[in-house]
N, C-alpha and C. Protein backbone atom coordinates (compact mmCIF):
# COMPACT_ATOMS: atom_id res chain seq x y z
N UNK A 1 3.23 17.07 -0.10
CA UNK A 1 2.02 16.70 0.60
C UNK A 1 2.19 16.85 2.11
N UNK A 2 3.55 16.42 2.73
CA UNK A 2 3.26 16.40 4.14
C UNK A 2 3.59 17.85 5.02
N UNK A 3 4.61 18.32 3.61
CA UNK A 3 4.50 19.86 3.99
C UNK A 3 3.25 20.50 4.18
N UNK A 4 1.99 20.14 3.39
CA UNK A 4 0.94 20.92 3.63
C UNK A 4 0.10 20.68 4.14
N UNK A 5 0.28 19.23 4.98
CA UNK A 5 -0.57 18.38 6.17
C UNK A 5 0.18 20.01 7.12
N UNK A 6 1.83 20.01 7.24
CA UNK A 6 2.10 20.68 8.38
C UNK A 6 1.82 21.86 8.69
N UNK A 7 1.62 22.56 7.52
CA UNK A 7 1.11 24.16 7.45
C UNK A 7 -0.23 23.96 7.99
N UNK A 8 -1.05 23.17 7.82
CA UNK A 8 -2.88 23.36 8.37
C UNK A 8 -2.74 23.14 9.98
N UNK A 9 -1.55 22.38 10.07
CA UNK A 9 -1.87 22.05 11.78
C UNK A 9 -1.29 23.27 12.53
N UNK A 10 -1.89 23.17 13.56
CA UNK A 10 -1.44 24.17 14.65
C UNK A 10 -0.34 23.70 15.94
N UNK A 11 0.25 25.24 16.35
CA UNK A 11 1.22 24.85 17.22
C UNK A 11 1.80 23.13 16.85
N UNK A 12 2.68 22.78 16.14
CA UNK A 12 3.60 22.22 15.67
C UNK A 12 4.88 22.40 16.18
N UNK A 13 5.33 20.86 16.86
CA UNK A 13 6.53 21.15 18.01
C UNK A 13 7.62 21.01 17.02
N UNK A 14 7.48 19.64 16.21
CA UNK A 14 8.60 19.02 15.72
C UNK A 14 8.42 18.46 14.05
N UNK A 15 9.43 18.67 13.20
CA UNK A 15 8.88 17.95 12.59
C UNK A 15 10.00 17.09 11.64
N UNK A 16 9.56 16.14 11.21
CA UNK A 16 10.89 15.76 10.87
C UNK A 16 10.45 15.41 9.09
N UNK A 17 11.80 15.87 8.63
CA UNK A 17 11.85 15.58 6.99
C UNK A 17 12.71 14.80 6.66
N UNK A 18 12.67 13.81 5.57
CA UNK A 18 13.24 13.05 4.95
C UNK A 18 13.49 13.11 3.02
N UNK A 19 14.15 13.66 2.80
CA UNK A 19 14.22 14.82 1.55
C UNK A 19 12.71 15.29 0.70
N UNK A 20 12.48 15.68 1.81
CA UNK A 20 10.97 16.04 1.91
C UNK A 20 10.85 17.54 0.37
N UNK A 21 12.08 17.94 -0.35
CA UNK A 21 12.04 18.82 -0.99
C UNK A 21 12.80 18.66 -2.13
N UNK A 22 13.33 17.57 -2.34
CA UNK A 22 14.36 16.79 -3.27
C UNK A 22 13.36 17.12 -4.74
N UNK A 23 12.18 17.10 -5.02
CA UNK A 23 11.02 17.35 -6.54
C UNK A 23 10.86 18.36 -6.65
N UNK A 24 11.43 18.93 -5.98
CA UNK A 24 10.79 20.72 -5.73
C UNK A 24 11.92 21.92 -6.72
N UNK A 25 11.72 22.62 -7.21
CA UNK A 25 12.68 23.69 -7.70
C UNK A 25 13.62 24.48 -6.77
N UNK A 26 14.87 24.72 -6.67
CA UNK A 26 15.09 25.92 -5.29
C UNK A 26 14.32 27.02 -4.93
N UNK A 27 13.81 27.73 -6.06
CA UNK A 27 13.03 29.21 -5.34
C UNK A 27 12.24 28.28 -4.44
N UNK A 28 10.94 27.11 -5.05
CA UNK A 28 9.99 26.71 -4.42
C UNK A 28 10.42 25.86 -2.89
N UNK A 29 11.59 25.29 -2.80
CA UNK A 29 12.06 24.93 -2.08
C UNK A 29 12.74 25.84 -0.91
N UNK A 30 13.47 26.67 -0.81
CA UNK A 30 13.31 28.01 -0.29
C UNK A 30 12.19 28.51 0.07
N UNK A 31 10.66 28.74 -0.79
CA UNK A 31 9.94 29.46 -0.01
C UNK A 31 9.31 28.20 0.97
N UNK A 32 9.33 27.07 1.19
CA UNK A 32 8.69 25.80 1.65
C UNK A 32 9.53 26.45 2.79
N UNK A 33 11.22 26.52 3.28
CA UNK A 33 11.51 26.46 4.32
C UNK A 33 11.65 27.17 4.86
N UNK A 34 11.18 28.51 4.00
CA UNK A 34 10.66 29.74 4.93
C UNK A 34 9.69 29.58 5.55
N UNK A 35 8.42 28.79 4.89
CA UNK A 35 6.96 28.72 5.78
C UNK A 35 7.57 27.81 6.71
N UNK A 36 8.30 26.89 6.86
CA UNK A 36 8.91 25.83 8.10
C UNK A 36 8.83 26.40 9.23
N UNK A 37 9.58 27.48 8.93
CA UNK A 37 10.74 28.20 9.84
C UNK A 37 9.22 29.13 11.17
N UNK A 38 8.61 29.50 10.29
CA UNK A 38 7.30 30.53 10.55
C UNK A 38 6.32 29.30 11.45
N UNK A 39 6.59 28.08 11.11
CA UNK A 39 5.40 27.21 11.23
C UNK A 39 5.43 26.06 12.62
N UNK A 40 6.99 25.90 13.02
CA UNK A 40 7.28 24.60 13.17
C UNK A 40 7.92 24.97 14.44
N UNK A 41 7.99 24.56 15.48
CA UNK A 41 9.01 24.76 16.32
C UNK A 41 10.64 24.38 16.58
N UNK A 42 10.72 23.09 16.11
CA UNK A 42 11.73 23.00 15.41
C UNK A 42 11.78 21.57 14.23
N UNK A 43 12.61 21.35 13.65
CA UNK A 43 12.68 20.56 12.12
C UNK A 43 13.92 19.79 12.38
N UNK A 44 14.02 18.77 11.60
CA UNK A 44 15.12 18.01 11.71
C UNK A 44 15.00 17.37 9.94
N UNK A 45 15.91 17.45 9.14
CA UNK A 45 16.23 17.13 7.78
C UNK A 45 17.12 16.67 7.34
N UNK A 46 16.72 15.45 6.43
CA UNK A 46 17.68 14.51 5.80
C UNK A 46 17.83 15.01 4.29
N UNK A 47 18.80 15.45 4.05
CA UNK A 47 19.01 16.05 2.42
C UNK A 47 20.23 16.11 1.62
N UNK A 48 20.34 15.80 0.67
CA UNK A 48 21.41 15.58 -0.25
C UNK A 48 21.75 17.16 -0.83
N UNK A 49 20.95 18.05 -0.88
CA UNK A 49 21.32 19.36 -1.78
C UNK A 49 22.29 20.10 -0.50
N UNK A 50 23.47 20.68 -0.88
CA UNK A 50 24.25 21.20 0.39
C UNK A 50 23.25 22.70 0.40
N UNK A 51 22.68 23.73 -0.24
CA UNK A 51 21.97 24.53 -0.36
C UNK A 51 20.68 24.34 0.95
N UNK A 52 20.86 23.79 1.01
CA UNK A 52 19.67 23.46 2.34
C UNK A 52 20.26 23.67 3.72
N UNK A 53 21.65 23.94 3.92
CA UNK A 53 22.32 23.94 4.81
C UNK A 53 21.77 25.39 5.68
N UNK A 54 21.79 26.37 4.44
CA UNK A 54 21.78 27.51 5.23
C UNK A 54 20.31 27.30 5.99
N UNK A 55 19.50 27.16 5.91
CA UNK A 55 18.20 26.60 6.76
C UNK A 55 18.15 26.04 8.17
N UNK A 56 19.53 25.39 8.44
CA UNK A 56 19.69 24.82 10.01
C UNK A 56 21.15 26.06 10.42
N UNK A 57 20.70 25.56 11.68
CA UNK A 57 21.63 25.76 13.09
C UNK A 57 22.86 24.55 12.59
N UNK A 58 22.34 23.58 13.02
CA UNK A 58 23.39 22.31 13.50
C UNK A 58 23.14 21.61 12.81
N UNK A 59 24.60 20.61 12.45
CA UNK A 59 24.50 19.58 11.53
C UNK A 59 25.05 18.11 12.47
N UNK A 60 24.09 17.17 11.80
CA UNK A 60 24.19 15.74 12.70
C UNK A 60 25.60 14.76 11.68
N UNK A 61 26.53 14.77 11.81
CA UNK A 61 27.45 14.14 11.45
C UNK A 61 27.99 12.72 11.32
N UNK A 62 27.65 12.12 10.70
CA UNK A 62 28.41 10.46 10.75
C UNK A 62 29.63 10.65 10.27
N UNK A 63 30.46 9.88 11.12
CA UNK A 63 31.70 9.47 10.84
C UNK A 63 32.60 8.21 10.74
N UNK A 64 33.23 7.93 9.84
CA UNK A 64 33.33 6.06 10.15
C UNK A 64 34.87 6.03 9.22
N UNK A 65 35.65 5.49 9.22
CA UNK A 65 36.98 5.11 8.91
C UNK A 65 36.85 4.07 7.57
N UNK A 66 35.73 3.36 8.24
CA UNK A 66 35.71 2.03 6.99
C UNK A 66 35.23 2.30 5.75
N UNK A 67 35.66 1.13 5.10
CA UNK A 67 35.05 1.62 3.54
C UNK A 67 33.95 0.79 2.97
N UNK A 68 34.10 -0.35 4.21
CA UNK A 68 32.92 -1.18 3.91
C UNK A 68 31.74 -1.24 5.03
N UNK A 69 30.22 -1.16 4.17
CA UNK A 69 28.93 -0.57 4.20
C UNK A 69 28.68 -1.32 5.59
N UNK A 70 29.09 -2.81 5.37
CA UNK A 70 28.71 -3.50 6.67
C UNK A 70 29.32 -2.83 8.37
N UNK A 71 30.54 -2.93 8.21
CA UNK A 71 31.55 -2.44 8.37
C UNK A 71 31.11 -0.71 9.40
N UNK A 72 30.53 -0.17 8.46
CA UNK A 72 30.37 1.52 9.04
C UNK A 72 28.94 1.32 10.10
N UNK A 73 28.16 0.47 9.96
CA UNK A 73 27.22 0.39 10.95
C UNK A 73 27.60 0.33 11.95
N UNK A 74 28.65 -0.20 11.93
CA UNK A 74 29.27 -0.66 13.60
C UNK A 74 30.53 0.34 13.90
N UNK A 75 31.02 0.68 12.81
CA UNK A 75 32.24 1.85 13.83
C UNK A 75 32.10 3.25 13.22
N UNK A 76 30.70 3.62 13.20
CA UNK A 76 30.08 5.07 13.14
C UNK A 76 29.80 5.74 14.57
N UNK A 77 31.34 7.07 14.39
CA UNK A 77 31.06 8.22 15.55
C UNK A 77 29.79 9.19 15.12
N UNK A 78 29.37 9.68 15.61
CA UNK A 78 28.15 10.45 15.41
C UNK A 78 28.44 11.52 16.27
N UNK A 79 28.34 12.86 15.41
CA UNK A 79 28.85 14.07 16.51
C UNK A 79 27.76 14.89 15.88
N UNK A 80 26.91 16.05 16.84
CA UNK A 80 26.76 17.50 16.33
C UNK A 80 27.78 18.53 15.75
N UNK A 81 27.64 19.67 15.53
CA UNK A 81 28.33 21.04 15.26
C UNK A 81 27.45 22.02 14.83
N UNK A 82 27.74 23.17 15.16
CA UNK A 82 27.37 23.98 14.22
C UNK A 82 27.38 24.23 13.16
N UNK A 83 26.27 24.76 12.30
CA UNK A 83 26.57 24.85 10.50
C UNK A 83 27.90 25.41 10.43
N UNK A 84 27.94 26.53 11.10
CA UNK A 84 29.40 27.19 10.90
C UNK A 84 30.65 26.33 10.54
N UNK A 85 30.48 25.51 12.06
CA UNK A 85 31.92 24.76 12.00
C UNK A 85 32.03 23.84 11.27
N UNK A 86 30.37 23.52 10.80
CA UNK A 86 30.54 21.98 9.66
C UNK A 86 31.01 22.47 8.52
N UNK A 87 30.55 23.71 8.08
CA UNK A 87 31.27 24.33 6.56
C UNK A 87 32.87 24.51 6.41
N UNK A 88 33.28 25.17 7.83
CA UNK A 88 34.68 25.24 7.95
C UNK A 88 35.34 23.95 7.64
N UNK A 89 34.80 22.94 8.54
CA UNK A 89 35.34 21.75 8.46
C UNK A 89 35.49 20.73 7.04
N UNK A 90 34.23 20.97 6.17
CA UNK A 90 33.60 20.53 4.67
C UNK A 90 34.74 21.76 4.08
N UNK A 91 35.47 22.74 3.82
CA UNK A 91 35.86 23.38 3.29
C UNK A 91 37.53 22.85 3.80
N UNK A 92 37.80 22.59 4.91
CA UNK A 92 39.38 22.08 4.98
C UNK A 92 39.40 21.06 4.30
N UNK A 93 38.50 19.77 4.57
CA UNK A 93 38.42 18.67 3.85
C UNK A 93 38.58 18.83 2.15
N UNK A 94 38.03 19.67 1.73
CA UNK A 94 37.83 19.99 0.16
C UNK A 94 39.40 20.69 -0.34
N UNK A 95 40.01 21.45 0.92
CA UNK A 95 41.48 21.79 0.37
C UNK A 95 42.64 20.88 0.36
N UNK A 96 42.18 20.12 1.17
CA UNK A 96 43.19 19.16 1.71
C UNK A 96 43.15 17.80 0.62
N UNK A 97 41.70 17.66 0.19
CA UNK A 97 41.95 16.90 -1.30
C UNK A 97 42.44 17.32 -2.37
N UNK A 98 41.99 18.48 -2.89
CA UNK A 98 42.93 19.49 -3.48
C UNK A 98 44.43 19.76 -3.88
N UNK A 99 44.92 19.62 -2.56
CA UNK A 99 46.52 19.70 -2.35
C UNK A 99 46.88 18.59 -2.36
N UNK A 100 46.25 17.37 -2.36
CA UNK A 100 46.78 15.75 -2.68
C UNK A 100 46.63 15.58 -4.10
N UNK A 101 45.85 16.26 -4.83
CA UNK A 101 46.27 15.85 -6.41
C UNK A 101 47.30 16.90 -7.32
């Protein structure tokens, strides 16, 4: 629905999603963030599918040591990166668990 509030409006600076595509199929989801891309000036997205990645530039990163929920509110670093370097980085992490079992 709010995808198609955003397609009717014009010149559209910003827009922000909140797994605004999570019900959706991938093709249909894919062609949604193609019309984004065409539509929006820029987007900002909260999403659980890593497939959505290729869609951004930059990824917004939390980082926190603790294991408890209370706990991470308060000693969460928060960094940018590039998709690039976030995949690199999501891909050392994934070898490096790997080589611990």
């Amino acid at each position: 629905m709010n995808f198609g509030r955003m397609l009717l409006k014009e010149d559209v600076r910003l827009v922000f999603l909140d797994e605004a595509t999570s019900a959706l199929s991938i093709p249909i989801e894919e062609t949604m963030y193609k019309l984004l891309k065409e539509s929006a000036g820029s987007y900002i997205s909260v999403a659980h599918r890593p497939q959505l990645r290729r869609f951004h530039k930059r990824a917004f990163v939390m980082l926190t040591d603790s294991e408890k929920p209370a706990d991470a509110l308060c000693k969460t670093k928060c960094v940018t990166m590039s998709m690039e370097d976030y995949e690199k980085e999501l891909a050392d992490l994934s070898a490096q668990a790997a080589a611990q079992k």
